[in-house]
Protein backbone atom coordinates (compact mmCIF):
# COMPACT_ATOMS: atom_id res chain seq x y z
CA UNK A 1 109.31 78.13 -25.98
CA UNK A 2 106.87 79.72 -23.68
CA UNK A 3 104.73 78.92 -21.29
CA UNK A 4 101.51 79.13 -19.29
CA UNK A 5 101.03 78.73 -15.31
CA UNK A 6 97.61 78.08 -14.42
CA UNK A 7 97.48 79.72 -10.96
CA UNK A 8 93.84 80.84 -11.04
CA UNK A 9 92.21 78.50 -8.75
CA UNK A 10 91.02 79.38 -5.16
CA UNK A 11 92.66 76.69 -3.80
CA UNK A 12 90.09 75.37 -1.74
CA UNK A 13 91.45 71.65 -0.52
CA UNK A 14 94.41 73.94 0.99
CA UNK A 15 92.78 75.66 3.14
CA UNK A 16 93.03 76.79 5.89
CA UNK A 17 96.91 78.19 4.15
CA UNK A 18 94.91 79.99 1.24
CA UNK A 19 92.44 81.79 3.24
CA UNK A 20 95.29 84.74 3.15
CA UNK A 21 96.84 84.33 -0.10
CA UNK A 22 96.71 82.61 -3.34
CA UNK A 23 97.68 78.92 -3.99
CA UNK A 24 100.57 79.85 -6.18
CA UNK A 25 101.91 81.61 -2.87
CA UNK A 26 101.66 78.54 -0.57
CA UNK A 27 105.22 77.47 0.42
CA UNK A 28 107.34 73.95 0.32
CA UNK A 29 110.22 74.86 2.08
CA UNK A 30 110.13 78.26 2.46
CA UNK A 31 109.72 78.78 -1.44
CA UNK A 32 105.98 79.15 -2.94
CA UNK A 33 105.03 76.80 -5.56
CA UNK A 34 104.94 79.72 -8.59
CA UNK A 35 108.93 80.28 -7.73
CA UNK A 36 109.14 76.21 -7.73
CA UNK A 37 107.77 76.56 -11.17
CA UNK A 38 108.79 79.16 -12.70
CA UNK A 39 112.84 78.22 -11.78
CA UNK A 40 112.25 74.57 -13.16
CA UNK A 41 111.01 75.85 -16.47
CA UNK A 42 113.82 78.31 -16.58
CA UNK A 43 115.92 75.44 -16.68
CA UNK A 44 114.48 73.98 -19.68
CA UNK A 45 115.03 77.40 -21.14
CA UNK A 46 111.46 79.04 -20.66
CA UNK A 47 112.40 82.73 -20.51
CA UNK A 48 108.42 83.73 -21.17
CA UNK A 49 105.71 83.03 -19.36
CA UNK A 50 101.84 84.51 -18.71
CA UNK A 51 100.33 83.38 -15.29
CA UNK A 52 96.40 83.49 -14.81
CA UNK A 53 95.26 84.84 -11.73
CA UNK A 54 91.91 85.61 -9.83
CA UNK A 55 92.40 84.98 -6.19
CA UNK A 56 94.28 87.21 -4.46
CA UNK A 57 95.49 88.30 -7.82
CA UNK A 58 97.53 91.70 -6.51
CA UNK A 59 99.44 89.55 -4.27
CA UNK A 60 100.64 87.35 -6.91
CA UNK A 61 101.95 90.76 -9.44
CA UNK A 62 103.19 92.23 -6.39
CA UNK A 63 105.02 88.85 -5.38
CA UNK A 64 106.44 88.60 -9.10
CA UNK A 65 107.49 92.51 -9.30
CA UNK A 66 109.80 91.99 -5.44
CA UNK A 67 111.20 89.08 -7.60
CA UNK A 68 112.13 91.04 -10.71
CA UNK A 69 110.15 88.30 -12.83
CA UNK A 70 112.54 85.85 -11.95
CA UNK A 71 114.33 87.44 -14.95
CA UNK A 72 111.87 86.66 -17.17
CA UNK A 73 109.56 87.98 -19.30
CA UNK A 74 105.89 87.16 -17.80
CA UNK A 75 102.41 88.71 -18.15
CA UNK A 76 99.59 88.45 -16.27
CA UNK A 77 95.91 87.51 -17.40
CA UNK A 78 93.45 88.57 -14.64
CA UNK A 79 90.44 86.73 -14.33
CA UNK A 80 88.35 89.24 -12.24
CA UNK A 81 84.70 88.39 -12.76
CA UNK A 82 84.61 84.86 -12.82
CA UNK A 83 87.02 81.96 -12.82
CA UNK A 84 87.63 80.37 -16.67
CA UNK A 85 88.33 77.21 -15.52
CA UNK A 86 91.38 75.58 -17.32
CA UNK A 87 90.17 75.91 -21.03
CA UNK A 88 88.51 79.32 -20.50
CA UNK A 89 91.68 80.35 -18.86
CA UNK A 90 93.97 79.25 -22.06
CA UNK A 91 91.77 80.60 -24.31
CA UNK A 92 91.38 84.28 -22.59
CA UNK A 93 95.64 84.28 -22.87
CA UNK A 94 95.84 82.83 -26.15
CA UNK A 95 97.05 86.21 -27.34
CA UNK A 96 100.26 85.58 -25.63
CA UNK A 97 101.18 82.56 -27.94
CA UNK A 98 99.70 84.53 -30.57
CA UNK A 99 101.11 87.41 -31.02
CA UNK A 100 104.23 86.87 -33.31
CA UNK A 101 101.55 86.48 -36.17
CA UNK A 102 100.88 90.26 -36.77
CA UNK A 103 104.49 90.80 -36.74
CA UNK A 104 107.14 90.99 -39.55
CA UNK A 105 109.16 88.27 -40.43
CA UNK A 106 112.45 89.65 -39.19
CA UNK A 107 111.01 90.90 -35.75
CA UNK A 108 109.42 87.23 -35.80
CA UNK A 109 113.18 85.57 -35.64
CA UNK A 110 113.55 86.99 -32.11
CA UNK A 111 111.12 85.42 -30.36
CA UNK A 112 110.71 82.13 -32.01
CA UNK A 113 108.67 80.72 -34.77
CA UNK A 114 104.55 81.67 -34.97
CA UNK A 115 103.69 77.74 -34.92
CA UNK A 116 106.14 77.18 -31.70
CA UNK A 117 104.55 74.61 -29.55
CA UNK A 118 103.94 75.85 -25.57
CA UNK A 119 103.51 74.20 -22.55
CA UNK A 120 100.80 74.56 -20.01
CA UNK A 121 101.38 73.53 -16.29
CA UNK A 122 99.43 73.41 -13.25
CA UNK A 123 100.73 75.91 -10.43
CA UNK A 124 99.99 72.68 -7.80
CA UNK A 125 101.93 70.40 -9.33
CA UNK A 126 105.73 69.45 -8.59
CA UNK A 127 107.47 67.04 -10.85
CA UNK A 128 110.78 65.65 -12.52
CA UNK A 129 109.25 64.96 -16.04
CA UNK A 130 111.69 65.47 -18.27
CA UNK A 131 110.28 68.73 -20.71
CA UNK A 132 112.62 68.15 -23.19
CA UNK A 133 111.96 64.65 -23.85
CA UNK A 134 107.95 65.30 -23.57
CA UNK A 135 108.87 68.14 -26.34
CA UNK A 136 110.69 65.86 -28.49
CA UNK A 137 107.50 63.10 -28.22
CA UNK A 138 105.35 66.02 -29.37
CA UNK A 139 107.15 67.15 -32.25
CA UNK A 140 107.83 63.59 -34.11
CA UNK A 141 103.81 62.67 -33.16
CA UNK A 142 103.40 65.99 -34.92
CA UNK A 143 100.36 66.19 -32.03
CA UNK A 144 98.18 68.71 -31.76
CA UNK A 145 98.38 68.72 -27.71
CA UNK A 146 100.56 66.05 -25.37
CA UNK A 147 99.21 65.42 -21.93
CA UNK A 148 101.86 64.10 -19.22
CA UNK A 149 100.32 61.01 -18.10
CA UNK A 150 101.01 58.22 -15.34
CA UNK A 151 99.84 54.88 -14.23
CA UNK A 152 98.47 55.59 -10.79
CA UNK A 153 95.23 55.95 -8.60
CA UNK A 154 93.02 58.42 -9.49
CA UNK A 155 89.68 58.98 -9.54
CA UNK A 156 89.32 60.41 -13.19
CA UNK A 157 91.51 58.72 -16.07
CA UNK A 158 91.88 59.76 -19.67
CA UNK A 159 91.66 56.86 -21.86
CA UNK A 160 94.27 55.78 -24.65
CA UNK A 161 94.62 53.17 -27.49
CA UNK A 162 97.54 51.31 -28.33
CA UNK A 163 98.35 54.54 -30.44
CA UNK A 164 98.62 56.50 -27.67
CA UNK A 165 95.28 58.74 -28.89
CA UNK A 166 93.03 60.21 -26.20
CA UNK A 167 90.09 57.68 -26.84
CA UNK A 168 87.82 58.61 -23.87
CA UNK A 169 87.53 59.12 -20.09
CA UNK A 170 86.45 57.41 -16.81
CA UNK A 171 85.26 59.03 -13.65
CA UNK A 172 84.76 56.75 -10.85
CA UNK A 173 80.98 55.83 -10.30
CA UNK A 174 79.86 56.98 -13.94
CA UNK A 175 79.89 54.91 -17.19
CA UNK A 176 83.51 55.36 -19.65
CA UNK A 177 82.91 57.37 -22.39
CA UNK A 178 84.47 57.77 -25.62
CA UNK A 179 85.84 61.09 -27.22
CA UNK A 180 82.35 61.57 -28.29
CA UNK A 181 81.03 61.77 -24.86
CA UNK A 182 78.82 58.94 -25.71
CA UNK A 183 79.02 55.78 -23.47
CA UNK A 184 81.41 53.04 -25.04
CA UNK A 185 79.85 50.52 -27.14
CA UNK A 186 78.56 47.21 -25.62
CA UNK A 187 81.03 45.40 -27.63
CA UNK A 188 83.42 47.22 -26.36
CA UNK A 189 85.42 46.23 -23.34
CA UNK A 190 88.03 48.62 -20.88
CA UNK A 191 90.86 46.35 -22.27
CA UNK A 192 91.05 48.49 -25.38
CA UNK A 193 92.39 51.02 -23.95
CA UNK A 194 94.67 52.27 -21.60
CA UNK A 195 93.21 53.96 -18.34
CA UNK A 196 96.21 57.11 -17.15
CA UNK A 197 96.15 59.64 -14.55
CA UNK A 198 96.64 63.13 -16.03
CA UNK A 199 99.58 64.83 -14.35
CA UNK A 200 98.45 68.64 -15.29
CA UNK A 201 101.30 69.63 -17.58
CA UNK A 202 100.36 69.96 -21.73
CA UNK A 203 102.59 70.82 -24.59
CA UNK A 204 100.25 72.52 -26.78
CA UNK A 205 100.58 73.48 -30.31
CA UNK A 206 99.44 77.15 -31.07
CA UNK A 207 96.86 75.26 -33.60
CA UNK A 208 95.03 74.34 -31.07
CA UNK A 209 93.84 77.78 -29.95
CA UNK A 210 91.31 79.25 -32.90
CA UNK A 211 89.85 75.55 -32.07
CA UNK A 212 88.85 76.18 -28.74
CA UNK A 213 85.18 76.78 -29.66
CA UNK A 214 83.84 76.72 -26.45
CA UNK A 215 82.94 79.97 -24.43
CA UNK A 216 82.83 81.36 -20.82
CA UNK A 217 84.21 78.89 -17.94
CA UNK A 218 84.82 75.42 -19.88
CA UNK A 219 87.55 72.40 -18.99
CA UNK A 220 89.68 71.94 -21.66
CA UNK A 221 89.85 68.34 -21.20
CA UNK A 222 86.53 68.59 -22.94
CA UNK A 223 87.66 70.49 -25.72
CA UNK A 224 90.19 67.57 -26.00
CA UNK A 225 87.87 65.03 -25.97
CA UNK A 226 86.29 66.79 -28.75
CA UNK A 227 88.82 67.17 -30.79
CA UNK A 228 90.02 63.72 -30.69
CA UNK A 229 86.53 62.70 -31.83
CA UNK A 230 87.31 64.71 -34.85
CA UNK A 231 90.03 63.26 -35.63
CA UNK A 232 93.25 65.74 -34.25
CA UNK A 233 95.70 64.37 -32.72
CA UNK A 234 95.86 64.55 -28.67
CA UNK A 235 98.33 61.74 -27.34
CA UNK A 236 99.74 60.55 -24.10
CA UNK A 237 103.34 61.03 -22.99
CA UNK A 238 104.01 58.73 -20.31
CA UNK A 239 106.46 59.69 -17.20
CA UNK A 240 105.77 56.41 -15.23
CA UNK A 241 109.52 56.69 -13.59
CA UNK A 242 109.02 60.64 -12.89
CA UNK A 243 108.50 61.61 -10.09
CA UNK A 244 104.96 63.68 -9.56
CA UNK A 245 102.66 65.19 -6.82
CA UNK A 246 99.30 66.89 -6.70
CA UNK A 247 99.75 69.62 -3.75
CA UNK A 248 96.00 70.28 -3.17
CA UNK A 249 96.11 69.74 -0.08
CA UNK A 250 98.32 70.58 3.29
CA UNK A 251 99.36 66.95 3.80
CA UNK A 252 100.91 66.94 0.38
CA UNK A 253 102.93 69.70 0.64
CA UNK A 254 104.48 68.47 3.82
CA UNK A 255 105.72 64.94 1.90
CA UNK A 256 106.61 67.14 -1.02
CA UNK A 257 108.80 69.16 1.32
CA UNK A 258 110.48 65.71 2.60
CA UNK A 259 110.52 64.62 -0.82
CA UNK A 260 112.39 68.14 -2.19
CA UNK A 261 114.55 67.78 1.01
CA UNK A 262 116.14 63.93 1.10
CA UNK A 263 115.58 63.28 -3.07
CA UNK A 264 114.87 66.11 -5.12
CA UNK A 265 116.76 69.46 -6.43
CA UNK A 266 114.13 72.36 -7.78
């Protein structure tokens, strides 16, 4: 299985820390949040990775290169000109998960299957969710993507019916809409579906990718919303009794530093 480590962003809510180096290089503990990563995937036997970079983007290569890779196989996908947000970012790598299909079927073997599903993870978020159960939920839904999802406060929630199908959204202050991006039906009430927090880690199927119509910077919660309203299948996993954190900004990574300290082993 491989992976993809959105690390791109400028990292703005953690500033004043990444106003000399990238998010990904912020540290809990005196270890940055890409080796936090990158170790807990190699426990769930990620060996190949490509990380998307754009600020401070030498630092990061140069960071991975002192490291050896972590002994593993990763590339880089710059983003010089402009940031691709999370969607444009996926789809500008996409030959990463791609590339067994122009090879031969023997050569094929060694690196896994063409139609291997991959997972896609947020560089600023710790967590305990258990990948290999989340892989096993994606496979026997057959899904097209699985989003991590909890019950919690946030301020934006995907929406899901009682089959676990992304259904809609709500962002605080604006009108729920459905997969359509049209405003739910008056005869349709919030009870239908389930509100979740999205928790920043996918498992995607390589399907997905000639999908992703969209061009330039685009969110590819959209392009999920989207598809759903055609029909594919884009479901929750739910990690309720995981534990999770959003480190955007410096007061989170000091409680995720207690938290890795007194509870947790990364």
């Amino acid at each position: 299985m491989k992976a993809m480590i959105l690390a791109a962003g400028l990292g703005t809510r953690l500033r004043p820390l990444t106003d000399s180096c990238p998010k990904a290089l912020v540290e809990i503990n005196n270890r940055t949040l890409l080796e936090i990563i990158l170790t807990r995937l190699h426990t769930f036997g990620i060996t190949e990775a490509v990380i998307n970079v754009h600020h401070f983007a030498d630092m990061v290569v140069q960071y991975l290169k002192s490291k050896n890779n972590f002994e593993m196989r990763i590339e880089i996908s710059r983003e010089d000109d402009q940031l691709l947000d999370t969607g444009g970012g996926l789809k500008k790598a996409a030959w990463f998960f791609q590339e067994n299909l122009s090879r031969t079927d023997s050569s094929r073997d060694q690196s896994g299957p063409a139609d291997e599903p991959f997972l896609l993870h947020n560089v600023d978020v710790i967590s305990t969710i258990d990948l290999a159960a989340m892989l096993q939920f994606h496979t026997v839904h057959q899904a097209l993507a699985t989003l991590a999802v909890q019950s919690r406060d946030s301020g934006r929630k995907l929406l899901f019916n009682d089959q676990l199908q992304l259904s809609g959204r709500r962002v605080k202050s604006h009108s729920p809409l459905t997969t359509s991006q049209s405003p739910l039906p008056e005869s349709t009430t919030l009870s239908a579906f389930e509100p979740l927090a999205f928790s920043g880690i996918h498992i995607i199927s390589p399907r997905l990718l000639p999908l992703l119509t969209e061009t330039g910077p685009f969110s590819i919660i959209d392009s999920y919303l989207r598809l759903a309203s055609q029909g594919e299948k884009i479901v929750a996993f739910r990690h309720d009794n995981s534990y999770w954190r959003d480190l955007g900004k410096p007061a989170d990574l000091a409680q995720a530093g207690e938290d890795l300290h007194q509870k947790l082993a990364f």
